[in-house]
PDB file of N, CA and C in Angstrom:
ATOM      1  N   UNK A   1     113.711 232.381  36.744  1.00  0.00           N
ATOM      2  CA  UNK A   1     113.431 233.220  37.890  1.00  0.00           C
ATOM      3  C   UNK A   1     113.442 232.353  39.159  1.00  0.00           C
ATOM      4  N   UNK A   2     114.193 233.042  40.061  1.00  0.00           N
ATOM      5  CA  UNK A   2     114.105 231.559  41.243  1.00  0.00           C
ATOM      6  C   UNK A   2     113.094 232.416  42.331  1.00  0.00           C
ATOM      7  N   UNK A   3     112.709 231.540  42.407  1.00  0.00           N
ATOM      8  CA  UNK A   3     111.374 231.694  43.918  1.00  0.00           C
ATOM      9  C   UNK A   3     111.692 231.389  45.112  1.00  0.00           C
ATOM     10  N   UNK A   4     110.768 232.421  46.046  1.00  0.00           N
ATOM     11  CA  UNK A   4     112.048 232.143  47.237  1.00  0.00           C
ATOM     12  C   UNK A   4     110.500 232.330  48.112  1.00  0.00           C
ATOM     13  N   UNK A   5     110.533 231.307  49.244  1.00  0.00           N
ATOM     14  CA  UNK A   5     109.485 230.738  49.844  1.00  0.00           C
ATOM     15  C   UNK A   5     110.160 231.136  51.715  1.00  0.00           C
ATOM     16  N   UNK A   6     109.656 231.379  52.204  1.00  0.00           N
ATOM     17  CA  UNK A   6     109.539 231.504  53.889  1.00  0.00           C
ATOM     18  C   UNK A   6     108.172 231.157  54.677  1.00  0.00           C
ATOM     19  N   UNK A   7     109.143 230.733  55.639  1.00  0.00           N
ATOM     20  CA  UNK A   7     107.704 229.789  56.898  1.00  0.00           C
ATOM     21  C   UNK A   7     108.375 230.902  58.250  1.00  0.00           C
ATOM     22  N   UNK A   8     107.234 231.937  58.453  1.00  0.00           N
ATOM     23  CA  UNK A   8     107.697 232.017  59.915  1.00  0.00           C
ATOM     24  C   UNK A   8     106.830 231.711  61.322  1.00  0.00           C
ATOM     25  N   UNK A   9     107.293 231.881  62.213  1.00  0.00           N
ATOM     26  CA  UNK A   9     106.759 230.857  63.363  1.00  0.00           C
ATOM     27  C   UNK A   9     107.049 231.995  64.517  1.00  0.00           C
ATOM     28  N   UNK A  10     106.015 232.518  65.037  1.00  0.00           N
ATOM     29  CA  UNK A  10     106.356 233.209  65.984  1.00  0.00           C
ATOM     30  C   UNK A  10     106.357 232.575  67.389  1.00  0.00           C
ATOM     31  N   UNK A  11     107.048 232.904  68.871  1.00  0.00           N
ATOM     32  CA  UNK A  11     107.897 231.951  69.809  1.00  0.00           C
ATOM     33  C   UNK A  11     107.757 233.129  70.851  1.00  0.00           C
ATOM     34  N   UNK A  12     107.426 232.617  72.134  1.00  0.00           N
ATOM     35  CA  UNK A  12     107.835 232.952  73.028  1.00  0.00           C
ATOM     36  C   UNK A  12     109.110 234.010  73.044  1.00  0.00           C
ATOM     37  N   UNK A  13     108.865 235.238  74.162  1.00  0.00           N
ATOM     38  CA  UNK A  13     110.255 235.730  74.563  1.00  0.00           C
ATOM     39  C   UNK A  13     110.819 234.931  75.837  1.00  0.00           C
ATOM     40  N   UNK A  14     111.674 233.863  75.204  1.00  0.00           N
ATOM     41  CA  UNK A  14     112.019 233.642  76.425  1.00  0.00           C
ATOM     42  C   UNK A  14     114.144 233.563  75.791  1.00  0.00           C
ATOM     43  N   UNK A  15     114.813 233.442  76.788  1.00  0.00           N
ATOM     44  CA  UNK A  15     115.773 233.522  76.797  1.00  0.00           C
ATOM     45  C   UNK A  15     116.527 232.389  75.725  1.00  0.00           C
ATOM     46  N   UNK A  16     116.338 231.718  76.516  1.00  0.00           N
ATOM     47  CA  UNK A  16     117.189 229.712  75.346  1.00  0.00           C
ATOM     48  C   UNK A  16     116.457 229.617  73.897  1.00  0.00           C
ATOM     49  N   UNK A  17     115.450 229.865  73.978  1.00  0.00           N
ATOM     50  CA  UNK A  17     114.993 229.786  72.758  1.00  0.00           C
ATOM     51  C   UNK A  17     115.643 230.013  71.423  1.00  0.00           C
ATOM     52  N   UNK A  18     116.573 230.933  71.294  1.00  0.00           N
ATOM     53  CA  UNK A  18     117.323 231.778  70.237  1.00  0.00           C
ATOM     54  C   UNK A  18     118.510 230.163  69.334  1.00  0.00           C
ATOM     55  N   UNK A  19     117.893 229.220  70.367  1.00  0.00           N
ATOM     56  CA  UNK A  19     118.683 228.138  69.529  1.00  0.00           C
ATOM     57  C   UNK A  19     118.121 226.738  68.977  1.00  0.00           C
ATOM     58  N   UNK A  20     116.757 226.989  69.267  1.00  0.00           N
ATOM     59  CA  UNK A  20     115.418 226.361  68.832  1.00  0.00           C
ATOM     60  C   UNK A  20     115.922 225.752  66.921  1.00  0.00           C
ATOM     61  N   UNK A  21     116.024 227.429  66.625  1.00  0.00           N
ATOM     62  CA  UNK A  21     115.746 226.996  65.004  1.00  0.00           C
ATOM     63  C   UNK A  21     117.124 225.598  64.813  1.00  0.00           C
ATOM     64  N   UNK A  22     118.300 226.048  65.373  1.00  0.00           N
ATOM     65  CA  UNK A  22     119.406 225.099  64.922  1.00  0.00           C
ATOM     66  C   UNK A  22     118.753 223.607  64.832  1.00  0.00           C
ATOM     67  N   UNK A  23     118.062 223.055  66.063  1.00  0.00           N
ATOM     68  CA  UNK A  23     117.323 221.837  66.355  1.00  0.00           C
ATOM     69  C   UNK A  23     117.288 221.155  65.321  1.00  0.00           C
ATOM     70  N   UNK A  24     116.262 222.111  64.835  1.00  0.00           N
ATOM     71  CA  UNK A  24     115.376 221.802  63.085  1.00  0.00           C
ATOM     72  C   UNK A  24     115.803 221.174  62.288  1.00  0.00           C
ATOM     73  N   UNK A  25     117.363 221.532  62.452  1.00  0.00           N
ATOM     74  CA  UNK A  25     118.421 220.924  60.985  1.00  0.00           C
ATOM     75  C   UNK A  25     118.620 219.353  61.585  1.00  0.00           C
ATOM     76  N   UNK A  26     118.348 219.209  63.065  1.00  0.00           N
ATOM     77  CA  UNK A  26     119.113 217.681  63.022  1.00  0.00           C
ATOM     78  C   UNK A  26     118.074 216.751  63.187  1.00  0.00           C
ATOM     79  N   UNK A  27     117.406 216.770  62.372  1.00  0.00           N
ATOM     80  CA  UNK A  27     116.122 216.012  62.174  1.00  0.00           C
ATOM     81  C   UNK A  27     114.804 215.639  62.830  1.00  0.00           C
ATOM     82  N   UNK A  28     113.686 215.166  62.327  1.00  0.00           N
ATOM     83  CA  UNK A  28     112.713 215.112  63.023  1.00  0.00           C
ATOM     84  C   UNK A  28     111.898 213.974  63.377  1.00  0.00           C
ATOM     85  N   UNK A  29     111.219 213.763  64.005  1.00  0.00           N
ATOM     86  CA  UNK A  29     110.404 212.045  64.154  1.00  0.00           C
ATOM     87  C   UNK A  29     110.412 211.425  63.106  1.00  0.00           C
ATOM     88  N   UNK A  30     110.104 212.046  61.977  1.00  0.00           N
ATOM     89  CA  UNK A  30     109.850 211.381  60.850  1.00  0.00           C
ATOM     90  C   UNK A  30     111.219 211.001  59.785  1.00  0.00           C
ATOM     91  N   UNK A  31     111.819 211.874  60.006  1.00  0.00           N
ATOM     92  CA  UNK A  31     113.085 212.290  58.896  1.00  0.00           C
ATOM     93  C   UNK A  31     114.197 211.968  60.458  1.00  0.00           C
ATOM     94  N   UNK A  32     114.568 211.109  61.098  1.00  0.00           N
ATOM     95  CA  UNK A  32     115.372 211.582  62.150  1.00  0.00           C
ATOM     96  C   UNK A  32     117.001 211.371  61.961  1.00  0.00           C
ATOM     97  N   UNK A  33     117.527 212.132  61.028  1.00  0.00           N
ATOM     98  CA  UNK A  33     118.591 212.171  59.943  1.00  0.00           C
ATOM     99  C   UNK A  33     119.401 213.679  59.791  1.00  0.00           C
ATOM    100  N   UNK A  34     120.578 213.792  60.991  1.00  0.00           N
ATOM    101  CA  UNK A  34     121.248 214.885  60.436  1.00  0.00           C
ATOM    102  C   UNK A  34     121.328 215.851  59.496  1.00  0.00           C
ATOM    103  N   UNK A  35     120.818 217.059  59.221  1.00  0.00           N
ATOM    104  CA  UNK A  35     121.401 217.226  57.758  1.00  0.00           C
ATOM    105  C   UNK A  35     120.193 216.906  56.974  1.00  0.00           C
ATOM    106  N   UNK A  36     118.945 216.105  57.076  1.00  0.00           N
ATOM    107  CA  UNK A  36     118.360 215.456  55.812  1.00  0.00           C
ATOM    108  C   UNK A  36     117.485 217.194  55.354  1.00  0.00           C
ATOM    109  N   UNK A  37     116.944 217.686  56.018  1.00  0.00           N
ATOM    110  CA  UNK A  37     116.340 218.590  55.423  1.00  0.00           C
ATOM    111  C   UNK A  37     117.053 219.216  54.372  1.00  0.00           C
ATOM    112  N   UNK A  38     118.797 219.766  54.564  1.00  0.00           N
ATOM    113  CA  UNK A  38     119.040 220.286  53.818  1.00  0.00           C
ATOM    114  C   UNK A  38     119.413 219.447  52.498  1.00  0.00           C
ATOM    115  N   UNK A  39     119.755 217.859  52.242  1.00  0.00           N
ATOM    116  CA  UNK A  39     119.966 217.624  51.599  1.00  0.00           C
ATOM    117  C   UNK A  39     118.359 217.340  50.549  1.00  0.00           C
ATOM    118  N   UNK A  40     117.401 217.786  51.027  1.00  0.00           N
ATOM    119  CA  UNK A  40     116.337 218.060  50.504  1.00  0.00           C
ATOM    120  C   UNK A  40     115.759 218.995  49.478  1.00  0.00           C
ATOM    121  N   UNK A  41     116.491 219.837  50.330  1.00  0.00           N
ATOM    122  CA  UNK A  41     116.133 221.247  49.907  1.00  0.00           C
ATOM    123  C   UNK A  41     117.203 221.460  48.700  1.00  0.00           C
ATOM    124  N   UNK A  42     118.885 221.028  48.556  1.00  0.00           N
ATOM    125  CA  UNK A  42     119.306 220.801  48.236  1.00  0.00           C
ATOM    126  C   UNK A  42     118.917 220.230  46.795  1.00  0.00           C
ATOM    127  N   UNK A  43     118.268 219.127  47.243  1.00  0.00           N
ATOM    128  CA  UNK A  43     118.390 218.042  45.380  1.00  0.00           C
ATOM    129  C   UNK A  43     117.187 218.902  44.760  1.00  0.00           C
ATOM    130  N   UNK A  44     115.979 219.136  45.333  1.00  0.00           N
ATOM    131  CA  UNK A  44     114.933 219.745  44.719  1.00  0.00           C
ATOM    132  C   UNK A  44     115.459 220.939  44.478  1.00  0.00           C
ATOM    133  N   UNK A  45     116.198 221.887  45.068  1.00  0.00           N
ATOM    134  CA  UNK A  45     116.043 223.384  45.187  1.00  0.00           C
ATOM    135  C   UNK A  45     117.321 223.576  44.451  1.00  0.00           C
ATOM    136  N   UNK A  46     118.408 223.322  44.335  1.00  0.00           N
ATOM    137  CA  UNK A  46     119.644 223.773  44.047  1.00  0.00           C
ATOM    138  C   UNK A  46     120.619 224.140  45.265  1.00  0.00           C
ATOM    139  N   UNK A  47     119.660 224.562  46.296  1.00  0.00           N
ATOM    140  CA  UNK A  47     120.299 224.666  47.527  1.00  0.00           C
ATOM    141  C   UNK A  47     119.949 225.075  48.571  1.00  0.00           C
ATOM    142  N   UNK A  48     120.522 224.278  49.982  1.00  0.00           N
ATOM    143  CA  UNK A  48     119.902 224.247  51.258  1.00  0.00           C
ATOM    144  C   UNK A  48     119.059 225.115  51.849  1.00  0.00           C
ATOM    145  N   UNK A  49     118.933 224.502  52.702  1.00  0.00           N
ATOM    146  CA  UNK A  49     117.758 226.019  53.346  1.00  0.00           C
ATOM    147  C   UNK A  49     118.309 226.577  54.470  1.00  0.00           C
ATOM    148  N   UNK A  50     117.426 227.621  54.901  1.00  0.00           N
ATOM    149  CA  UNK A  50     118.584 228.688  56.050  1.00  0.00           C
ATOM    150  C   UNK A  50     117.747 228.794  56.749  1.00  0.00           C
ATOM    151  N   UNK A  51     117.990 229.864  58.156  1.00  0.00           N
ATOM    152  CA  UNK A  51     117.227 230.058  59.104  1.00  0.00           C
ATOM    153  C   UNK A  51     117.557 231.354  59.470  1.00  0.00           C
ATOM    154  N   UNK A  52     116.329 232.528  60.192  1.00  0.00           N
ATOM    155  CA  UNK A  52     117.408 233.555  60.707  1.00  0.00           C
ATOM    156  C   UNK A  52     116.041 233.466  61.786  1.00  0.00           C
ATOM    157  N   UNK A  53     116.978 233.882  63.209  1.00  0.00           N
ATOM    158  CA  UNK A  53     115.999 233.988  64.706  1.00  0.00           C
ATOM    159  C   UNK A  53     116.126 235.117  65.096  1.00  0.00           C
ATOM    160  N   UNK A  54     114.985 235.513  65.518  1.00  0.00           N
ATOM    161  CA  UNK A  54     114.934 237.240  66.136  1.00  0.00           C
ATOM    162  C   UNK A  54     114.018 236.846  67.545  1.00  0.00           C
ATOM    163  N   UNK A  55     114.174 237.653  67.787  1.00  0.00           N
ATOM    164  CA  UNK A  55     113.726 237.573  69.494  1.00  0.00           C
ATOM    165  C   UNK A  55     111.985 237.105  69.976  1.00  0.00           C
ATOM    166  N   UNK A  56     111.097 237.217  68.586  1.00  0.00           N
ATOM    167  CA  UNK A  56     109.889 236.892  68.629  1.00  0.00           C
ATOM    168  C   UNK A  56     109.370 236.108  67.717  1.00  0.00           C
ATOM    169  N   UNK A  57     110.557 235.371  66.729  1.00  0.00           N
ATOM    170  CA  UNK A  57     110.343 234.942  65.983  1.00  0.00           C
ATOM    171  C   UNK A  57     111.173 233.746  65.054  1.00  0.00           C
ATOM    172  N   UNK A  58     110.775 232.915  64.387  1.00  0.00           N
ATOM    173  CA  UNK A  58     112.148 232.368  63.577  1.00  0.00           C
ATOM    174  C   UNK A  58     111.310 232.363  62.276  1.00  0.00           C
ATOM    175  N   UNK A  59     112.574 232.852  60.880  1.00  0.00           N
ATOM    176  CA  UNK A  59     111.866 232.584  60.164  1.00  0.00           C
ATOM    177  C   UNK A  59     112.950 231.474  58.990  1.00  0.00           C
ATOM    178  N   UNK A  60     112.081 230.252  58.385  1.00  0.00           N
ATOM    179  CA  UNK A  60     112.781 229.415  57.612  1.00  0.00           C
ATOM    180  C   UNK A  60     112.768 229.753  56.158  1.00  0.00           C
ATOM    181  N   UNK A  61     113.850 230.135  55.491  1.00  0.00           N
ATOM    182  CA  UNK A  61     114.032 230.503  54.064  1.00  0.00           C
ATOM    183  C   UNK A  61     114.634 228.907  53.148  1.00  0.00           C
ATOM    184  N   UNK A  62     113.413 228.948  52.133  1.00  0.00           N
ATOM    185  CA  UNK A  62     114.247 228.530  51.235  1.00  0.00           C
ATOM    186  C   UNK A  62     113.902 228.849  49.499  1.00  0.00           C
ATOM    187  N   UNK A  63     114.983 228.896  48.484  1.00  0.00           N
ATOM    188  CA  UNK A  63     114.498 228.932  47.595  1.00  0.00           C
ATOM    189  C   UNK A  63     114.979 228.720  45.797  1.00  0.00           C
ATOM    190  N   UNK A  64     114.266 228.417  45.030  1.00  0.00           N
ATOM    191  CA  UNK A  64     114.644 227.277  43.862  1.00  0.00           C
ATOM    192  C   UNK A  64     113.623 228.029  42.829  1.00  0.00           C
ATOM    193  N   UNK A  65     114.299 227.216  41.962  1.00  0.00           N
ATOM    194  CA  UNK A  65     113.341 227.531  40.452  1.00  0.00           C
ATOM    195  C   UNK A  65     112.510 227.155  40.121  1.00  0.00           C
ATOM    196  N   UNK A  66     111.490 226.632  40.762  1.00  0.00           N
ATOM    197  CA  UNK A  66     110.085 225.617  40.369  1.00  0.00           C
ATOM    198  C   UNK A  66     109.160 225.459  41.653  1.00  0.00           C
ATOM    199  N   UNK A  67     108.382 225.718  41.266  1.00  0.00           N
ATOM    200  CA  UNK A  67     107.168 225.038  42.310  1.00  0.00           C
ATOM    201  C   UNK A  67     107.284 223.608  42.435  1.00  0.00           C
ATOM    202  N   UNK A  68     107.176 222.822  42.274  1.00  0.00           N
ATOM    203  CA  UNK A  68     107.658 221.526  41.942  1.00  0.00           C
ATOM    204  C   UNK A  68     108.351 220.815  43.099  1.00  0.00           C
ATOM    205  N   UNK A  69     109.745 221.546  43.253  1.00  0.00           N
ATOM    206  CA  UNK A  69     110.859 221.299  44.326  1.00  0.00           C
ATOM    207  C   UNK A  69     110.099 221.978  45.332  1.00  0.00           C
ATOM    208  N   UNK A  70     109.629 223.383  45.326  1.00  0.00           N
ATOM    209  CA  UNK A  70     109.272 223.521  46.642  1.00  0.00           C
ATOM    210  C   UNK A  70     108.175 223.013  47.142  1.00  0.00           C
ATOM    211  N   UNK A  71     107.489 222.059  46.401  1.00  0.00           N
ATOM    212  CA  UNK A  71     106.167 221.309  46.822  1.00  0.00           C
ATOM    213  C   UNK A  71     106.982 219.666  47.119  1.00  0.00           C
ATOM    214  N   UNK A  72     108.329 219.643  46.700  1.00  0.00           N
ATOM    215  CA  UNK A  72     108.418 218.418  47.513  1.00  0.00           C
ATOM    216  C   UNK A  72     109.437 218.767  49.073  1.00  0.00           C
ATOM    217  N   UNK A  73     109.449 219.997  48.746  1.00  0.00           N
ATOM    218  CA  UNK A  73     110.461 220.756  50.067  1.00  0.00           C
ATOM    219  C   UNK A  73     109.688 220.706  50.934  1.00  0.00           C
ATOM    220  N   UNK A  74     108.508 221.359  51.113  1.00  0.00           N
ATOM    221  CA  UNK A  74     107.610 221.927  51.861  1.00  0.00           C
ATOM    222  C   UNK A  74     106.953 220.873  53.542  1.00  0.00           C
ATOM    223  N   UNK A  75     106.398 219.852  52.798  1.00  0.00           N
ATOM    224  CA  UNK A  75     106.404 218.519  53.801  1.00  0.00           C
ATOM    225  C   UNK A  75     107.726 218.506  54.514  1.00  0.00           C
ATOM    226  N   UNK A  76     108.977 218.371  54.126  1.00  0.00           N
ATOM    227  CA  UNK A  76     109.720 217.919  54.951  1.00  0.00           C
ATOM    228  C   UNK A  76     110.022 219.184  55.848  1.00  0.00           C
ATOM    229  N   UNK A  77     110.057 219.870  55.505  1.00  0.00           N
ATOM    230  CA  UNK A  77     110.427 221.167  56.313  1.00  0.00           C
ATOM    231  C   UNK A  77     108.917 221.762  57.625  1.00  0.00           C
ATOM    232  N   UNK A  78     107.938 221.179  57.157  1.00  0.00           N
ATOM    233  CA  UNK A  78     106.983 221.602  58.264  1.00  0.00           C
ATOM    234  C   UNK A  78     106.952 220.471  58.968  1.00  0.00           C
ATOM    235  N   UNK A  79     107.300 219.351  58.775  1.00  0.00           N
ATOM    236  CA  UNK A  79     107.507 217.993  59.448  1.00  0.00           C
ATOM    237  C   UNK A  79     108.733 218.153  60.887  1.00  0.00           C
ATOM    238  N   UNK A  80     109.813 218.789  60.307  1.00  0.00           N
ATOM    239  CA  UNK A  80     111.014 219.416  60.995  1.00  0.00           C
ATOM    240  C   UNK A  80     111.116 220.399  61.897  1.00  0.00           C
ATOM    241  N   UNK A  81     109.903 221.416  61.761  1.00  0.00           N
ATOM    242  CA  UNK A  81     109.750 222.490  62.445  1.00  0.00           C
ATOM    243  C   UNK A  81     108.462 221.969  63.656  1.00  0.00           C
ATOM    244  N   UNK A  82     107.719 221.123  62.964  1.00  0.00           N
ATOM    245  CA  UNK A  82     106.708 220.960  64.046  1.00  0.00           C
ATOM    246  C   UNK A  82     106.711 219.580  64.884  1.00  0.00           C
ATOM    247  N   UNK A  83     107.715 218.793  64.492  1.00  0.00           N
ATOM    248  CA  UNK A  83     107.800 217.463  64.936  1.00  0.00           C
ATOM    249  C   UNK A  83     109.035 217.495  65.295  1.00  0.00           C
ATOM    250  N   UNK A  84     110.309 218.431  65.297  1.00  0.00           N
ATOM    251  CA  UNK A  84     111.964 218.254  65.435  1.00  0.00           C
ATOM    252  C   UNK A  84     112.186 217.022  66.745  1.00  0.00           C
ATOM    253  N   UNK A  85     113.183 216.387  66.328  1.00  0.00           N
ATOM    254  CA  UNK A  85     114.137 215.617  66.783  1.00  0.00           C
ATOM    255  C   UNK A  85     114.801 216.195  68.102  1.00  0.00           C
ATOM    256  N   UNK A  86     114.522 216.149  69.288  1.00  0.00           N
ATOM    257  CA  UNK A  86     114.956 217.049  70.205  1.00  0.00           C
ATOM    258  C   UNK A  86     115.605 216.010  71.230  1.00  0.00           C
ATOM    259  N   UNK A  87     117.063 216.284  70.971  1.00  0.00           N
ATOM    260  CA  UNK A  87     118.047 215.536  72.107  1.00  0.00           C
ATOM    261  C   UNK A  87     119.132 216.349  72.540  1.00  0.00           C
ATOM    262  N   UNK A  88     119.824 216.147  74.019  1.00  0.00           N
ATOM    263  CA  UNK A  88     120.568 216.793  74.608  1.00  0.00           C
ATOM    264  C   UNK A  88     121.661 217.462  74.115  1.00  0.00           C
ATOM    265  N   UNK A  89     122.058 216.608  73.099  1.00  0.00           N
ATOM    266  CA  UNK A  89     123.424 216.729  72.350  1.00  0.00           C
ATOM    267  C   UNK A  89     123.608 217.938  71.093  1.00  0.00           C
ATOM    268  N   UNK A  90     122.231 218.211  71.160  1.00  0.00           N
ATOM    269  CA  UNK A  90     122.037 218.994  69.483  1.00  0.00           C
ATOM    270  C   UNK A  90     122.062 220.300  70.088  1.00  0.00           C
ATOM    271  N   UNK A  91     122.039 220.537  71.195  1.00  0.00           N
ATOM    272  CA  UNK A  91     121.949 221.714  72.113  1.00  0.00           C
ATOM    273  C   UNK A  91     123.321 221.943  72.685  1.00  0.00           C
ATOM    274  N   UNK A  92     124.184 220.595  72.961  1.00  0.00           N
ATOM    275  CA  UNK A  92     125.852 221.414  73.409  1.00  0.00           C
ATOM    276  C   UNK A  92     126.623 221.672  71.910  1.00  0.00           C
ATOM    277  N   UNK A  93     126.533 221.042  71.133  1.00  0.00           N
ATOM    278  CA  UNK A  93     127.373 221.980  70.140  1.00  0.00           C
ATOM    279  C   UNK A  93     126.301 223.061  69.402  1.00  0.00           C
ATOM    280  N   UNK A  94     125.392 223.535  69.860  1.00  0.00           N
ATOM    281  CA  UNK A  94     125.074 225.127  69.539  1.00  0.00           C
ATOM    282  C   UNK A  94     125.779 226.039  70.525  1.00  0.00           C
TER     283      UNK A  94
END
């Protein structure tokens, strides 16, 4: 049975925001590594994690067959969302 886990984060209405969640993926203070979340989510989970943004909200999906993976998912992904890696560049190719 695969288990399927979400973090959502509710956000400001403000306009730019709607490209916040992309950020997330290109790493964070801690992890500050392209890509590393998903290759995270990836080895534990079977496969990457996603994002979907709505106007008051973002919410982060991911999900796998074990508690296990998502207890070693979990750290890196609230690490990413609350600490992200925020540089100029991760914002022109969104």
């Amino acid at each position: 049975m695969t288990l399927i886990y979400a973090l959502a984060l509710t956000q400001p209405l403000i306009s730019h925001i709607w490209h916040f969640h992309v950020v997330v993926f290109c790493g964070s203070e801690k992890y500050p590594y392209l890509g590393y979340i998903d290759a995270v989510a990836s080895h534990n989970l079977g496969q990457p994690m996603n994002a979907s943004t709505y106007p008051d909200m973002t919410i982060y999906k991911f999900a796998g067959l074990g508690q296990e993976g998502a207890a070693n998912v979990l750290p890196v992904v609230l690490d990413h969302v609350m600490h992200p890696l925020i540089q100029d560049n991760h914002f022109a190719t969104e």
